[in-house]
N, C-alpha and C. Protein backbone atom coordinates (compact mmCIF):
# COMPACT_ATOMS: atom_id res chain seq x y z
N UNK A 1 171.39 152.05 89.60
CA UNK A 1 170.39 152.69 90.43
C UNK A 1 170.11 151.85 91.68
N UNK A 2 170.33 150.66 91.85
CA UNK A 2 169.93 149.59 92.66
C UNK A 2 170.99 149.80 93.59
N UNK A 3 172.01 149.72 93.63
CA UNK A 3 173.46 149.70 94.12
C UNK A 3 173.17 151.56 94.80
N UNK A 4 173.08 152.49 94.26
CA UNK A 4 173.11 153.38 95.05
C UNK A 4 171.65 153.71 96.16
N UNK A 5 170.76 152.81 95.68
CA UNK A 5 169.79 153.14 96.31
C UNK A 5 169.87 151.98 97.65
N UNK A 6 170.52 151.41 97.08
CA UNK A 6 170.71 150.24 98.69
C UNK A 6 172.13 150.92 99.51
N UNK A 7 173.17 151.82 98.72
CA UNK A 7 174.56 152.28 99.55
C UNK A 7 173.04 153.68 100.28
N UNK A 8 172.49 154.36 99.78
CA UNK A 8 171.71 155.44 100.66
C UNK A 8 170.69 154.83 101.94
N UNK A 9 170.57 153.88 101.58
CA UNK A 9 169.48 153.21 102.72
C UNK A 9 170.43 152.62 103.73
N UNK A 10 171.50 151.85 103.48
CA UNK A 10 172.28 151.63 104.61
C UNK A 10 172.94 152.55 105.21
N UNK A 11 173.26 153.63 104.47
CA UNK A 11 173.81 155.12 105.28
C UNK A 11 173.00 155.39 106.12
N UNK A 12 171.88 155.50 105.75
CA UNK A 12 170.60 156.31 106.70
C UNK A 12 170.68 155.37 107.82
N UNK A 13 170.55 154.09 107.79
CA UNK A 13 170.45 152.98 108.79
C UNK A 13 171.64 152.96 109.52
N UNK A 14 172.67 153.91 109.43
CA UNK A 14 173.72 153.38 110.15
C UNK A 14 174.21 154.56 111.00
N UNK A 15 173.64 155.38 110.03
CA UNK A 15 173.61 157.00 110.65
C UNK A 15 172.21 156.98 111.71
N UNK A 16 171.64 156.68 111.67
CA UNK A 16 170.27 156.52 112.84
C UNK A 16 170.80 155.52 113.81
N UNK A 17 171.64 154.45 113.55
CA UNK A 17 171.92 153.99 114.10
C UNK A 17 173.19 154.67 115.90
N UNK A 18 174.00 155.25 114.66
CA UNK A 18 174.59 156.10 115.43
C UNK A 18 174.34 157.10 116.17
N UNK A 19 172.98 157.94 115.79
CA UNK A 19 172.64 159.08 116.28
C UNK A 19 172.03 158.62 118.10
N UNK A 20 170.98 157.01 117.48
CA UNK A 20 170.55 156.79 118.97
C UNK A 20 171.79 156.37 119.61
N UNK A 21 172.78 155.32 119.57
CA UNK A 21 173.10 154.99 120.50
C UNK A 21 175.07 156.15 121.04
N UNK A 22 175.48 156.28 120.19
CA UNK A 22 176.62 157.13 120.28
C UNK A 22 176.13 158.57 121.00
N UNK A 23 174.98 159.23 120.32
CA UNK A 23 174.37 160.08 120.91
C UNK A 23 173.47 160.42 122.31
N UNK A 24 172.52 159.47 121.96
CA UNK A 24 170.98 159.90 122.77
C UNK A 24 171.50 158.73 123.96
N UNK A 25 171.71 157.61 123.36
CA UNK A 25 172.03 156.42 124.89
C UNK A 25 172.95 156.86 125.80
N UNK A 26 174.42 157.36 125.12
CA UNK A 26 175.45 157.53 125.71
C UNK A 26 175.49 159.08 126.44
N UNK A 27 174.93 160.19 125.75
CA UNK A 27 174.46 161.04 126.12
C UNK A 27 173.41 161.59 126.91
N UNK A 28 172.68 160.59 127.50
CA UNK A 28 171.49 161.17 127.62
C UNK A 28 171.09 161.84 128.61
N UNK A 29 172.05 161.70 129.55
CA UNK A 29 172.19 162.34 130.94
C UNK A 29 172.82 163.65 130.78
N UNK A 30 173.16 164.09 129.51
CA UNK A 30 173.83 165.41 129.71
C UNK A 30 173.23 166.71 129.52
N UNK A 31 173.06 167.77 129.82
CA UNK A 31 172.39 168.77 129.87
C UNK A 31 172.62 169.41 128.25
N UNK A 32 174.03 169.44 128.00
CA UNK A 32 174.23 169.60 126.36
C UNK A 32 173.31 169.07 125.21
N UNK A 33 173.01 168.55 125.78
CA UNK A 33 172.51 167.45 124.44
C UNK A 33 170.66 167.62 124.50
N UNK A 34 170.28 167.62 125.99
CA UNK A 34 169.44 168.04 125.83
C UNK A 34 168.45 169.65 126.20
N UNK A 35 169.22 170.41 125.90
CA UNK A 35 169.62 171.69 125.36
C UNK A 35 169.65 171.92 124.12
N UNK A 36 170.33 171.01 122.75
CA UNK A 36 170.40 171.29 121.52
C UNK A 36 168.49 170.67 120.87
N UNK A 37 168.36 169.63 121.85
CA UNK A 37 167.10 168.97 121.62
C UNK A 37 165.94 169.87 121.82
N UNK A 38 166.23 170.91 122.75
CA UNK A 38 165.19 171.64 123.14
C UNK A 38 163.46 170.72 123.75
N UNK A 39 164.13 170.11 124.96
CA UNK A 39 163.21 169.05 124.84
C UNK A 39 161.86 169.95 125.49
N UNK A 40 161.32 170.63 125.88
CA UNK A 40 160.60 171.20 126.35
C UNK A 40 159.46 171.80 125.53
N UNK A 41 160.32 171.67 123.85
CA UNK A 41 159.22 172.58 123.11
C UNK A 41 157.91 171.88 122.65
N UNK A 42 156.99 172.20 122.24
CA UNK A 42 156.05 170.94 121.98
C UNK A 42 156.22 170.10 120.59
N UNK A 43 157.22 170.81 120.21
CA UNK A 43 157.50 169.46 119.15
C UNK A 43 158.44 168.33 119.07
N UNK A 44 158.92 168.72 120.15
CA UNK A 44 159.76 167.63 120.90
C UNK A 44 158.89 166.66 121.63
N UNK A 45 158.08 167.45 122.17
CA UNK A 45 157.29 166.74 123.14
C UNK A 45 155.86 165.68 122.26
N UNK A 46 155.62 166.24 121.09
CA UNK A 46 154.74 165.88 120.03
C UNK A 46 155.34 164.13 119.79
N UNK A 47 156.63 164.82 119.52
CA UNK A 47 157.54 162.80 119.24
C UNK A 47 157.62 162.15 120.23
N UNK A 48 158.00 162.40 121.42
CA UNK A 48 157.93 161.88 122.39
C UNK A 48 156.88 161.09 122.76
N UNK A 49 155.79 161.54 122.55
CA UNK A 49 154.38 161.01 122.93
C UNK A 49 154.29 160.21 121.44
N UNK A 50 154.74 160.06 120.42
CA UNK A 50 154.20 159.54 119.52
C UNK A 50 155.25 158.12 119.51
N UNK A 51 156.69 158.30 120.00
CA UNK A 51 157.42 157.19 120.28
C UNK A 51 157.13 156.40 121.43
N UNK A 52 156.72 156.99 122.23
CA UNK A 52 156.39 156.02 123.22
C UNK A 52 154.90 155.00 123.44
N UNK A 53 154.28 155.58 122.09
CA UNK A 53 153.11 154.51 122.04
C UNK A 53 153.05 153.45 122.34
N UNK A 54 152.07 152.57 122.70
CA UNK A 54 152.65 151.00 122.66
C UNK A 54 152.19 150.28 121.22
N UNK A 55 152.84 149.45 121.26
CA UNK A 55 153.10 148.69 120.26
C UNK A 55 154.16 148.70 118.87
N UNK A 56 154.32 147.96 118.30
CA UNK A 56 155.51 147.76 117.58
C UNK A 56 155.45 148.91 116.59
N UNK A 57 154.38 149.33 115.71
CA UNK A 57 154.71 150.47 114.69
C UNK A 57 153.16 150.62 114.47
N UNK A 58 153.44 151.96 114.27
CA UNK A 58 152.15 152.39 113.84
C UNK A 58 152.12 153.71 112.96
N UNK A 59 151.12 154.02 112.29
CA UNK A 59 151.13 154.89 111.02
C UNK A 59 152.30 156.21 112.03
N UNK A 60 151.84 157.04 112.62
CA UNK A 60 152.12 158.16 113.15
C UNK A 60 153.84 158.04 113.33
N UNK A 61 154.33 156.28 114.30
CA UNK A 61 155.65 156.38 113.84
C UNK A 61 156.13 156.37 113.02
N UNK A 62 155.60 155.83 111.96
CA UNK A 62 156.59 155.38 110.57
C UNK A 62 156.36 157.14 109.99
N UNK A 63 155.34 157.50 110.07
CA UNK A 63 155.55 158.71 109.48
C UNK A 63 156.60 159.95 110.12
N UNK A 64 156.60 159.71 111.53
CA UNK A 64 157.84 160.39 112.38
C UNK A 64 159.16 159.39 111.95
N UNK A 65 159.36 158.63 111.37
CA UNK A 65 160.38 157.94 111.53
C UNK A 65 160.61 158.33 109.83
N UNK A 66 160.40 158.33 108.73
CA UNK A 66 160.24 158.63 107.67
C UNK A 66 160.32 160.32 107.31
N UNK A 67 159.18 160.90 107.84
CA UNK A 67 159.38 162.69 107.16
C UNK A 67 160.28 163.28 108.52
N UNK A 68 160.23 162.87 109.60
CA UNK A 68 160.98 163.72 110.76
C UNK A 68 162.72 163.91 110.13
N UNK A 69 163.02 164.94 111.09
CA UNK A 69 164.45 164.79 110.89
C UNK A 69 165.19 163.98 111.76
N UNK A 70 166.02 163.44 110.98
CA UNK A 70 167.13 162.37 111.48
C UNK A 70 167.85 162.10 113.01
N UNK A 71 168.44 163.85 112.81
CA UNK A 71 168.99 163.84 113.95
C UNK A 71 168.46 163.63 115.33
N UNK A 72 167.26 164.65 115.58
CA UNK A 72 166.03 164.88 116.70
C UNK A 72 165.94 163.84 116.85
N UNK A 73 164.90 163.20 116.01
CA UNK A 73 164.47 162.03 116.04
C UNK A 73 165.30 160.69 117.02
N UNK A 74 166.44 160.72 116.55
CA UNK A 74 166.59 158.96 116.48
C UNK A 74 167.55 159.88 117.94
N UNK A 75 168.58 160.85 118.08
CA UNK A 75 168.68 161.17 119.31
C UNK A 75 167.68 161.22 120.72
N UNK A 76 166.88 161.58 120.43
CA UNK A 76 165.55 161.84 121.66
C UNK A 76 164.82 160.26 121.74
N UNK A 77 165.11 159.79 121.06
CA UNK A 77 164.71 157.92 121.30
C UNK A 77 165.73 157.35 122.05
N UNK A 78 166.65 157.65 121.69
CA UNK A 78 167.93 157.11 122.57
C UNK A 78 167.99 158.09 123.91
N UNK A 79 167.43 158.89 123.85
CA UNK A 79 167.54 159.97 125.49
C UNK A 79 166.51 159.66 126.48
N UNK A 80 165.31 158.92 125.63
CA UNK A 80 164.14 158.56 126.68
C UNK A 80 164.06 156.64 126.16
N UNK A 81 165.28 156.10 125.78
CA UNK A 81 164.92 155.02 125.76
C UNK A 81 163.97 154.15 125.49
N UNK A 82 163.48 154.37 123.91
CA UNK A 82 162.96 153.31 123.02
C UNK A 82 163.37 152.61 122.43
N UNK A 83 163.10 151.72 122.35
CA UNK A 83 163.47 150.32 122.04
C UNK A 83 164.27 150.52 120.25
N UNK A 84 165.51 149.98 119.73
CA UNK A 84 165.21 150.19 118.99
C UNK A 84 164.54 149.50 117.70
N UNK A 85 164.42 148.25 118.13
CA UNK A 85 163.77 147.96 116.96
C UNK A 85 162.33 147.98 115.96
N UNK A 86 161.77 149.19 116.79
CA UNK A 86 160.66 150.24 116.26
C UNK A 86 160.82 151.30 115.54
N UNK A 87 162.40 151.66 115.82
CA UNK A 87 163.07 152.46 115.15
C UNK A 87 163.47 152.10 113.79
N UNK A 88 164.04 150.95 113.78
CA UNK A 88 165.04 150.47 112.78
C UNK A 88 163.60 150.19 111.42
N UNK A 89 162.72 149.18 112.06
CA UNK A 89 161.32 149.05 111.53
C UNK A 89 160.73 150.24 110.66
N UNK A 90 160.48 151.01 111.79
CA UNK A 90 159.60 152.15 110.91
C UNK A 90 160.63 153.28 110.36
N UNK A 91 161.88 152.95 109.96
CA UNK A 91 162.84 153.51 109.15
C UNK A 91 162.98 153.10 107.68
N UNK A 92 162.64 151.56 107.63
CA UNK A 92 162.83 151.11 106.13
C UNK A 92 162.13 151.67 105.15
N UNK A 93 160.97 152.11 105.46
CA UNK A 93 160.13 152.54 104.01
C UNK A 93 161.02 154.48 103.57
N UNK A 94 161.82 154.44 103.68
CA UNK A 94 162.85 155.57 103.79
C UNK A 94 163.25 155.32 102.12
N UNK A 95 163.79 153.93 101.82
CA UNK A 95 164.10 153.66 100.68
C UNK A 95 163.04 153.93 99.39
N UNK A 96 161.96 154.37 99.88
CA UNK A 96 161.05 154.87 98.44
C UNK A 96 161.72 156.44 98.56
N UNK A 97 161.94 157.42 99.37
CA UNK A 97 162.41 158.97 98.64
C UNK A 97 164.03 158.34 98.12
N UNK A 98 164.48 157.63 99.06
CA UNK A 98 166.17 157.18 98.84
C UNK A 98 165.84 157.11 96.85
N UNK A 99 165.02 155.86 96.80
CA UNK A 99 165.42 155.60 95.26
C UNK A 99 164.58 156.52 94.43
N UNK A 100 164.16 157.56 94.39
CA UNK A 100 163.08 157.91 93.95
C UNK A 100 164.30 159.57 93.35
N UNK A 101 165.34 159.50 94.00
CA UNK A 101 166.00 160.55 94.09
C UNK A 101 167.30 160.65 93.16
C-alpha cells in the first residue's frame, strides 16, 4: 500500500508538473490553449484570483490545488505565470485521497 501510494503521488507530481510547464509555460501565448481553458469564464477567473494571492500557500490554494482539476489548474498557472513552488507545495496533501483509495 505504501509503494503504490508513493508511485500515485509522484505521478500526480510529475503530471502537474508537465501540465504547467510543457503546457501553460510553453503554450501560453497560443490562442488554442487558451480557448480549451476558456479563460474568460468566471471559474477560470475564480483560480486565477485565488493563484495569484500573495504569499506562499494558503487554505483557498491548497484547496484549489487539491479538489480542482489537474489539468485547468496547473495549465492556467503556467499561462499567467505562477511561481511554481506554490504549486508543487499546495499539491502534496493530494497523498491523503491518493492513499485513502
Amino acid at each position: 500500500m505504501v509503494w503504490a501510494t508513493t508511485v500515485g503521488w509522484l505521478c500526480n507530481h510529475v503530471s502537474c508538473l508537465m501540465q504547467y510547464f510543457a503546457i501553460g509555460r510553453l503554450l501560453r501565448h497560443s490562442v488554442w490553449i487558451k480557448s480549451l481553458l476558456v479563460v474568460n469564464s468566471p471559474t477560470v477567473k475564480a483560480m486565477k484570483v485565488i493563484m495569484q494571492k500573495p504569499g506562499l500557500l494558503s487554505f483557498d490554494k491548497v484547496s484549489l490545488m487539491v479538489g480542482g482539476p489537474d489539468w485547468p489548474t496547473h495549465v492556467l498557472a503556467g499561462v499567467i505565470d505562477v511561481p511554481i513552488l506554490p504549486l508543487q507545495l499546495g499539491t502534496i496533501p493530494i497523498i491523503a485521497p491518493i492513499a485513502l483509495t
